[in-house]
N, C-alpha and C. Protein backbone atom coordinates (compact mmCIF):
# COMPACT_ATOMS: atom_id res chain seq x y z
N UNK A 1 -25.50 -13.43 -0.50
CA UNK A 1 -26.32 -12.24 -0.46
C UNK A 1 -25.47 -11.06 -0.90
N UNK A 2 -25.99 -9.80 -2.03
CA UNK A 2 -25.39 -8.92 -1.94
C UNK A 2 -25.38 -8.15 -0.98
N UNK A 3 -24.12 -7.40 -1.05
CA UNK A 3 -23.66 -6.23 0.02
C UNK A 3 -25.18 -5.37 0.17
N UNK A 4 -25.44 -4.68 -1.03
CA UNK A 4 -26.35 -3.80 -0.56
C UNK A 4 -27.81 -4.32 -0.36
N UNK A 5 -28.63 -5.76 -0.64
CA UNK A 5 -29.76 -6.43 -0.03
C UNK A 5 -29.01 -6.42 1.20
N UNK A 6 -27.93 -6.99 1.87
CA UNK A 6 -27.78 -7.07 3.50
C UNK A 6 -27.90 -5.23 3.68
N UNK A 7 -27.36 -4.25 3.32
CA UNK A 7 -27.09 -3.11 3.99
C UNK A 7 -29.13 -2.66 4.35
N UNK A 8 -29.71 -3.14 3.13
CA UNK A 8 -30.77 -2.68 3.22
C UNK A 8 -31.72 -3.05 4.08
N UNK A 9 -31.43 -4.31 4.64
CA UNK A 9 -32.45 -5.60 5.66
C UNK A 9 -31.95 -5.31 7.06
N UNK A 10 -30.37 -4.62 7.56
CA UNK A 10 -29.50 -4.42 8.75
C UNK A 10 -30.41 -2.66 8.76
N UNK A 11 -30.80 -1.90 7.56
CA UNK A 11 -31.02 -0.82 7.93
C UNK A 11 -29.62 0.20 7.86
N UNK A 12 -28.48 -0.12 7.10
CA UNK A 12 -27.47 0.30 6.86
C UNK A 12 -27.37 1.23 5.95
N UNK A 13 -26.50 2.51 5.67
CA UNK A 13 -25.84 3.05 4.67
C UNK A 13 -24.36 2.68 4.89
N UNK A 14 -24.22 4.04 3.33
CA UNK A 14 -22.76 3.46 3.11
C UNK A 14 -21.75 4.24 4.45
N UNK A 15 -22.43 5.21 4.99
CA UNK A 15 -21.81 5.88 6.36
C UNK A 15 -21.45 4.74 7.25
N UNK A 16 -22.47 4.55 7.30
CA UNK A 16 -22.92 3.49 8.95
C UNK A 16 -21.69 2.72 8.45
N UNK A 17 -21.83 1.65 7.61
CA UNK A 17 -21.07 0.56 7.27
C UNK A 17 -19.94 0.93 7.58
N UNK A 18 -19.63 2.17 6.62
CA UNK A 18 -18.36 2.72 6.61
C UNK A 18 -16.97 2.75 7.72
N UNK A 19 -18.39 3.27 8.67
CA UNK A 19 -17.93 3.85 10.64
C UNK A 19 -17.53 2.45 10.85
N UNK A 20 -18.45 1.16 10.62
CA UNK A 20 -17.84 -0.13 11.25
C UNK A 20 -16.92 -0.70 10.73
N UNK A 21 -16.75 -0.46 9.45
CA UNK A 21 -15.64 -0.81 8.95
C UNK A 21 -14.32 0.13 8.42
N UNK A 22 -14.36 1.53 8.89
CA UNK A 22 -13.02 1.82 9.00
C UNK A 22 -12.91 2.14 7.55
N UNK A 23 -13.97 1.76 6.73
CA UNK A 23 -13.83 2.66 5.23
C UNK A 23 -14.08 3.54 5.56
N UNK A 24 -13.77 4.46 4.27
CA UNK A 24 -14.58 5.39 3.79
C UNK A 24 -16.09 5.51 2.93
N UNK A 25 -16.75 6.46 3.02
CA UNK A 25 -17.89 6.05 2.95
C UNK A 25 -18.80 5.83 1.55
N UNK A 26 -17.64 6.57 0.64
CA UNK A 26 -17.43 6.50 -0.80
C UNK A 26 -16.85 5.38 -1.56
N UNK A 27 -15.68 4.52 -0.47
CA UNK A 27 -15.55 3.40 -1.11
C UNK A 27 -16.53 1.98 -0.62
N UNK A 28 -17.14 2.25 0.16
CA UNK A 28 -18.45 1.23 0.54
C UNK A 28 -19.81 1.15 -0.23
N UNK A 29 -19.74 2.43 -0.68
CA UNK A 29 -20.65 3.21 -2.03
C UNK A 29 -20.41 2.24 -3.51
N UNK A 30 -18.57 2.45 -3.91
CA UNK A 30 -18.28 1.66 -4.91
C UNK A 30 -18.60 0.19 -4.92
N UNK A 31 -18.32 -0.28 -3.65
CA UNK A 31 -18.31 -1.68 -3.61
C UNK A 31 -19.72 -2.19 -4.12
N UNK A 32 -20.89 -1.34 -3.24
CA UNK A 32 -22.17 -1.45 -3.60
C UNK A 32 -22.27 -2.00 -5.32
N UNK A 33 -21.79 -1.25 -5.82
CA UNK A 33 -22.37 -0.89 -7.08
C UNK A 33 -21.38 -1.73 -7.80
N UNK A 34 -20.59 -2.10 -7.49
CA UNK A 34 -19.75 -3.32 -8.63
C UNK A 34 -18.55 -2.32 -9.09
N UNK A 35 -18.23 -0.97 -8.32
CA UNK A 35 -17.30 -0.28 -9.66
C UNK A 35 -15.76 -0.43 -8.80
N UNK A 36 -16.12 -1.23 -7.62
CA UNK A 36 -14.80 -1.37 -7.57
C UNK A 36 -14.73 -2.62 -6.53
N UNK A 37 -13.69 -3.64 -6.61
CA UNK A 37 -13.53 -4.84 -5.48
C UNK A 37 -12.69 -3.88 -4.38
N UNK A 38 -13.56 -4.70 -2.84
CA UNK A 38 -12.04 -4.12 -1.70
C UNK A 38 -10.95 -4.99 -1.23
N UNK A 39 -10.31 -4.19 -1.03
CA UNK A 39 -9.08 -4.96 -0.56
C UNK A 39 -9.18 -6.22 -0.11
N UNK A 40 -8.35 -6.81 0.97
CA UNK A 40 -8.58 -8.37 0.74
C UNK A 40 -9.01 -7.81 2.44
N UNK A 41 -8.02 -6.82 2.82
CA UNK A 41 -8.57 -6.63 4.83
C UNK A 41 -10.14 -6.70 4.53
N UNK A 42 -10.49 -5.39 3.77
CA UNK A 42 -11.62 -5.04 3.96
C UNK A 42 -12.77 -6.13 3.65
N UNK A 43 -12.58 -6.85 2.63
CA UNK A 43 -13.70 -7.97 1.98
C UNK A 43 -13.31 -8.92 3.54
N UNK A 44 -12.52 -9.18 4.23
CA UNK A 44 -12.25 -10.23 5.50
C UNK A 44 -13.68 -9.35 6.33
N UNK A 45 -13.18 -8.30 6.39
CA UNK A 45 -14.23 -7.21 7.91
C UNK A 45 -15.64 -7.36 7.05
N UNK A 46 -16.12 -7.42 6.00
CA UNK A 46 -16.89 -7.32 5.69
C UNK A 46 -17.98 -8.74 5.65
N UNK A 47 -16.90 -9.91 5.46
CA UNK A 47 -17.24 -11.16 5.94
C UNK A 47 -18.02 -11.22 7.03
N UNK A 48 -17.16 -10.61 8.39
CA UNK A 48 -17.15 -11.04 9.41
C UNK A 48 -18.45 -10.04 9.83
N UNK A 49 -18.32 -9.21 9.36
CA UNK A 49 -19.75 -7.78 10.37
C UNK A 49 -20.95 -8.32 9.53
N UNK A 50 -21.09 -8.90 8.40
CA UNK A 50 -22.21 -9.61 7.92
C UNK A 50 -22.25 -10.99 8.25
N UNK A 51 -21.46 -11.39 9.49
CA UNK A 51 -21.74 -13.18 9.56
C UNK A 51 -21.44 -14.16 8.81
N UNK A 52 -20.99 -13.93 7.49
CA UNK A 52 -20.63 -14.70 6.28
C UNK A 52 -22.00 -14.63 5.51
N UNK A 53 -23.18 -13.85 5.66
CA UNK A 53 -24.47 -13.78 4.93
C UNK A 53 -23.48 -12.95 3.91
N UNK A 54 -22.80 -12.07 3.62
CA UNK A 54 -22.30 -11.63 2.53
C UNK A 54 -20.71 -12.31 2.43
N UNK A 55 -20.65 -12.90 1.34
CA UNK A 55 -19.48 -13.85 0.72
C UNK A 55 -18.04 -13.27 -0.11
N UNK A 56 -17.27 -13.97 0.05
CA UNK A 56 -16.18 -13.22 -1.34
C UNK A 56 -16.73 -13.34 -2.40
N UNK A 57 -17.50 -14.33 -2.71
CA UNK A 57 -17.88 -14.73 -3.73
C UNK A 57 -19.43 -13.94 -4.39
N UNK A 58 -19.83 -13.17 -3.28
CA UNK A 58 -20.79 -11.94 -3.57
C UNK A 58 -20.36 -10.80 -3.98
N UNK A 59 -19.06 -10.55 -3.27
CA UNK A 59 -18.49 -9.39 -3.48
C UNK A 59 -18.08 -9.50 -5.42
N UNK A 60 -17.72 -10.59 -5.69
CA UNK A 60 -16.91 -10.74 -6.93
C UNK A 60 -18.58 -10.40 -7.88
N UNK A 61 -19.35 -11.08 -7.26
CA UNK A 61 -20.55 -11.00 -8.04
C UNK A 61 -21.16 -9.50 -8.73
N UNK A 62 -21.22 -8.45 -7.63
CA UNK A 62 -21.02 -7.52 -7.75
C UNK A 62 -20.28 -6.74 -9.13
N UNK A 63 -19.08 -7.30 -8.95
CA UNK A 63 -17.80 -6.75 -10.15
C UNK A 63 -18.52 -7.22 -11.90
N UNK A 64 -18.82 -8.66 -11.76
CA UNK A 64 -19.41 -9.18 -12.90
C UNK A 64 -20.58 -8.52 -13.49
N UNK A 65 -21.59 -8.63 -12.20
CA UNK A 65 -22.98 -8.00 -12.77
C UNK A 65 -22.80 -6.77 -13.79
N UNK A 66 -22.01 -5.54 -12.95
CA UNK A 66 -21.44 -4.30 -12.85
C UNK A 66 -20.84 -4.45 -14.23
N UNK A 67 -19.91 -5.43 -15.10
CA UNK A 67 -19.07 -5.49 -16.15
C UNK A 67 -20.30 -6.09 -17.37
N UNK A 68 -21.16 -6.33 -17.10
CA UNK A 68 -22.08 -7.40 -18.12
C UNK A 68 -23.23 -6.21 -18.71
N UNK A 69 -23.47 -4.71 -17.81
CA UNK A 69 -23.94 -3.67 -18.04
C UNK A 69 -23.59 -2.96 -19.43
């Protein structure tokens, strides 16, 4: 699942997320959108506060979609 279908179904922004994960709320923004991968901590916390419904392998998805534009 992408990051932002889960942010949107939890009722999330990039704030909220942000607060639980100790980003900032601009780089939870990027991630959204493919313009940037996070770190390896952050893609772990991001695993874990989505249950594994969002993947590394979503996150990367993201980057591709984002590059194929």
């Amino acid at each position: 699942m992408r990051l932002r279908e889960w942010m949107n179904r939890e009722n999330h922004t990039a704030q909220t997320l942000g607060i639980e994960l100790g980003a900032p709320m601009r780089s939870v923004e990027k991630w959204t959108r493919g313009e940037r991968f996070p770190r390896l901590d952050m893609a772990h916390k991001i695993i874990q506060v989505t249950n594994g419904e969002v993947s590394g392998n979503d996150l990367i998805a993201e980057q591709i979609q984002r590059s194929k534009m």
